[in-house]
Protein backbone atom coordinates (compact mmCIF):
# COMPACT_ATOMS: atom_id res chain seq x y z
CA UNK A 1 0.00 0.00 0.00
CA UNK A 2 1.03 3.40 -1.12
CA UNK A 3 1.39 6.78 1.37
CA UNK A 4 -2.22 7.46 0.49
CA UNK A 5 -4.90 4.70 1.04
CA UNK A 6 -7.37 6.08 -1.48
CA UNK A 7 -4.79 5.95 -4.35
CA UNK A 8 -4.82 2.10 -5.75
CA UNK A 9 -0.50 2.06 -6.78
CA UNK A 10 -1.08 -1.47 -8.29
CA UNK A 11 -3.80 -0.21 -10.89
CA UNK A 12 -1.45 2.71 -11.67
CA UNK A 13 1.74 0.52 -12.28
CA UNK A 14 0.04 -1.72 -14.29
CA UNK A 15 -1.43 0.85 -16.70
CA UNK A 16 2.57 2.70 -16.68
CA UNK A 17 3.83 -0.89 -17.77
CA UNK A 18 1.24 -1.35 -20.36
CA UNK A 19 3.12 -0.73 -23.76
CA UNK A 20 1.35 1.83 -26.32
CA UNK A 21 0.62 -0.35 -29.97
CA UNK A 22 3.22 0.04 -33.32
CA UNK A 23 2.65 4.06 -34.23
CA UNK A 24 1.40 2.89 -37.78
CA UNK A 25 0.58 6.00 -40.82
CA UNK A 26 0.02 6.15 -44.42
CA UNK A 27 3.08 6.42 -46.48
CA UNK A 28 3.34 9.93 -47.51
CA UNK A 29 5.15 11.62 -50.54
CA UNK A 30 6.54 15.15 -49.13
CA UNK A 31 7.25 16.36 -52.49
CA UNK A 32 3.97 15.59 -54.90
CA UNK A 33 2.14 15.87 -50.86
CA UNK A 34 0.13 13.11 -51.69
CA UNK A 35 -0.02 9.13 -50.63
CA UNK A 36 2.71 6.65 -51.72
CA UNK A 37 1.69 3.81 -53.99
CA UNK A 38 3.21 0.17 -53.76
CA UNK A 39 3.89 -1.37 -57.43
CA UNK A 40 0.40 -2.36 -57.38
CA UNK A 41 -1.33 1.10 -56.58
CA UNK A 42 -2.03 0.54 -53.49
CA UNK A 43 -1.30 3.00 -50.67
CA UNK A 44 0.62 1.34 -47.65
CA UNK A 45 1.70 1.54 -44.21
CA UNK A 46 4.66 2.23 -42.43
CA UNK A 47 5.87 2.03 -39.03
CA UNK A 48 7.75 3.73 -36.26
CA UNK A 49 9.14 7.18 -36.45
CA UNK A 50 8.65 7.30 -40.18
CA UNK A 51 5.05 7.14 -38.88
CA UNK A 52 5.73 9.76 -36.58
CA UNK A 53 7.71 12.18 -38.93
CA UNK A 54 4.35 12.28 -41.56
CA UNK A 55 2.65 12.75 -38.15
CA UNK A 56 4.84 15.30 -36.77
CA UNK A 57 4.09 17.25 -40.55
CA UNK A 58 0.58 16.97 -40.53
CA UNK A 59 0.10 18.72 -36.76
CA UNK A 60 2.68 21.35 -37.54
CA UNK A 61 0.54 22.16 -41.13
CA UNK A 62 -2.71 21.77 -39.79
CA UNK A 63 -4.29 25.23 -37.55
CA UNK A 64 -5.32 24.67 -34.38
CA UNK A 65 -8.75 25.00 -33.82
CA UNK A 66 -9.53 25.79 -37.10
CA UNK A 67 -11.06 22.90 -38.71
CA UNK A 68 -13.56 20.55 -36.90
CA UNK A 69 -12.82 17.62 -38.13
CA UNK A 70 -9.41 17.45 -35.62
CA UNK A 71 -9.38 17.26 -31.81
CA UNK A 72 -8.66 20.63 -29.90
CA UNK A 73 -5.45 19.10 -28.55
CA UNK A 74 -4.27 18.23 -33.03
CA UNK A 75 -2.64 20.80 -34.93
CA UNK A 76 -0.48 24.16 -33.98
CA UNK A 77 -0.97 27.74 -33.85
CA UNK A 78 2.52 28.78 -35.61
CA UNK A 79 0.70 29.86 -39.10
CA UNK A 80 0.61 33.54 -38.31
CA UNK A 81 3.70 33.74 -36.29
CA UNK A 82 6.03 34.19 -39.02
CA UNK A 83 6.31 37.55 -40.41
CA UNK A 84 5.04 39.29 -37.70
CA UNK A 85 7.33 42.47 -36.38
CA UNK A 86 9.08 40.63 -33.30
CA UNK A 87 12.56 40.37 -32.45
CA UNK A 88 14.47 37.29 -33.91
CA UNK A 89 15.01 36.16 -30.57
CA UNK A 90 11.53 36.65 -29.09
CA UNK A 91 9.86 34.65 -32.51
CA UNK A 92 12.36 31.53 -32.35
CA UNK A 93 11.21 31.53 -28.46
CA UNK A 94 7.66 31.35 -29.66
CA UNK A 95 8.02 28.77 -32.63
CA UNK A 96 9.98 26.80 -29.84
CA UNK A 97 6.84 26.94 -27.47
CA UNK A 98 4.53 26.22 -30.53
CA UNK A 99 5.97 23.20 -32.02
CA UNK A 100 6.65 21.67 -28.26
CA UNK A 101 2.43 22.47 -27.32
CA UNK A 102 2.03 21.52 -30.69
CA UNK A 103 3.53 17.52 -30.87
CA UNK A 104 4.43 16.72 -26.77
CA UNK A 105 0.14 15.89 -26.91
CA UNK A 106 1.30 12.43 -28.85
CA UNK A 107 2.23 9.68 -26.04
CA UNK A 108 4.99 8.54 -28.61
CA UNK A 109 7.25 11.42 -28.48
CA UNK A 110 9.04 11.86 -25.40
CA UNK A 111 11.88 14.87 -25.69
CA UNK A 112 12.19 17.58 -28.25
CA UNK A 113 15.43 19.68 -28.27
CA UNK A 114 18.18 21.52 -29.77
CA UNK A 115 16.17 23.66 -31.83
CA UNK A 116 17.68 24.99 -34.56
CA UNK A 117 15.99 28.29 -36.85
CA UNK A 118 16.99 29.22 -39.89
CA UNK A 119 15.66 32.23 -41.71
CA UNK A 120 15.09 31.72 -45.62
CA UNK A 121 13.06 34.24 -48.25
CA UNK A 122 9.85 33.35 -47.49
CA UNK A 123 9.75 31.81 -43.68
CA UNK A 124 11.85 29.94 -41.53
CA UNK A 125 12.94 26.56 -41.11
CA UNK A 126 12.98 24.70 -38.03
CA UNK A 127 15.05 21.47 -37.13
CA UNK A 128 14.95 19.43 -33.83
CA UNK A 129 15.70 16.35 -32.38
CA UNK A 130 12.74 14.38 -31.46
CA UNK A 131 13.26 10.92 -28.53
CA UNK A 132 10.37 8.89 -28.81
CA UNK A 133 9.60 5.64 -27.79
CA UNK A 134 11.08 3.92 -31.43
CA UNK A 135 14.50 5.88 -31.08
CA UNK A 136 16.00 9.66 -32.07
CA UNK A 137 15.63 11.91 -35.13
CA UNK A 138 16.32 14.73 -36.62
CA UNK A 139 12.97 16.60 -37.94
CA UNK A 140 13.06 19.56 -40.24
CA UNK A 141 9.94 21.52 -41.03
CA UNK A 142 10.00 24.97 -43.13
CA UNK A 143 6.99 27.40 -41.88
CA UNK A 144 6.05 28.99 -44.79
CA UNK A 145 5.33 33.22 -44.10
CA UNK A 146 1.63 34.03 -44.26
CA UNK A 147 0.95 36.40 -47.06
């Protein structure tokens, strides 16, 4: 028995040592943003953090709140953030805070760091490295300037 007698600790370590299922997503093309196709024409599934990088795109794209279709907690709120008059300093703060609220809501990813900003013509690209439960990467994602 636990410090407090109202608090079951068995219940609560066995749902901590209950594993979360394979992270599985649709295969997605970055560069024609559409599905990937096997040989056959059939779209397909992959695993792991190649799951979790498409997933990682799609809540950084998507606006928060914008479309019901998503949960509250799915998508971020760094669209109009970029171009605005701020201080370098103060925006890369901001994107920081964005992208963390923005992907820490998935159970799979457990550390984001060492963010890195760099400023290009028409927005700014940010890279990271993302721990989740499959491993590290590296995850790049350009923010596009709202015009």
């Amino acid at each position: 028995m636990g410090v407090f007698p109202f608090i079951n600790t068995e219940t609560a370590q066995e749902a901590a040592s209950q594993s979360l299922p394979l992270f599985r997503e649709y295969a997605y093309d970055f560069e024609n943003h559409c599905l990937k196709q096997d040989s056959t024409g059939k779209t397909y599934l992959v695993e792991g953090n190649e799951a979790l990088r498409i997933w990682i795109y799609f809540a950084l794209a998507t606006a928060r709140y914008r479309y019901t279709a998503y949960d509250t907690a799915f998508g971020s709120e760094i669209e109009g953030l970029v171009g605005q008059p701020m201080g370098d300093e103060v925006t890369q703060m901001e994107l920081e805070r964005y992208i963390t609220e923005a992907l820490m809501c998935n159970p799979y990813i457990e550390e984001l760091s060492d963010f890195d900003f760099t400023l290009l013509r028409d927005g700014i690209e940010a890279s990271f490295n993302c721990r989740t439960v499959y491993g590290s990467d590296r995850v790049s994602y350009e923010i596009k300037a709202v015009v």
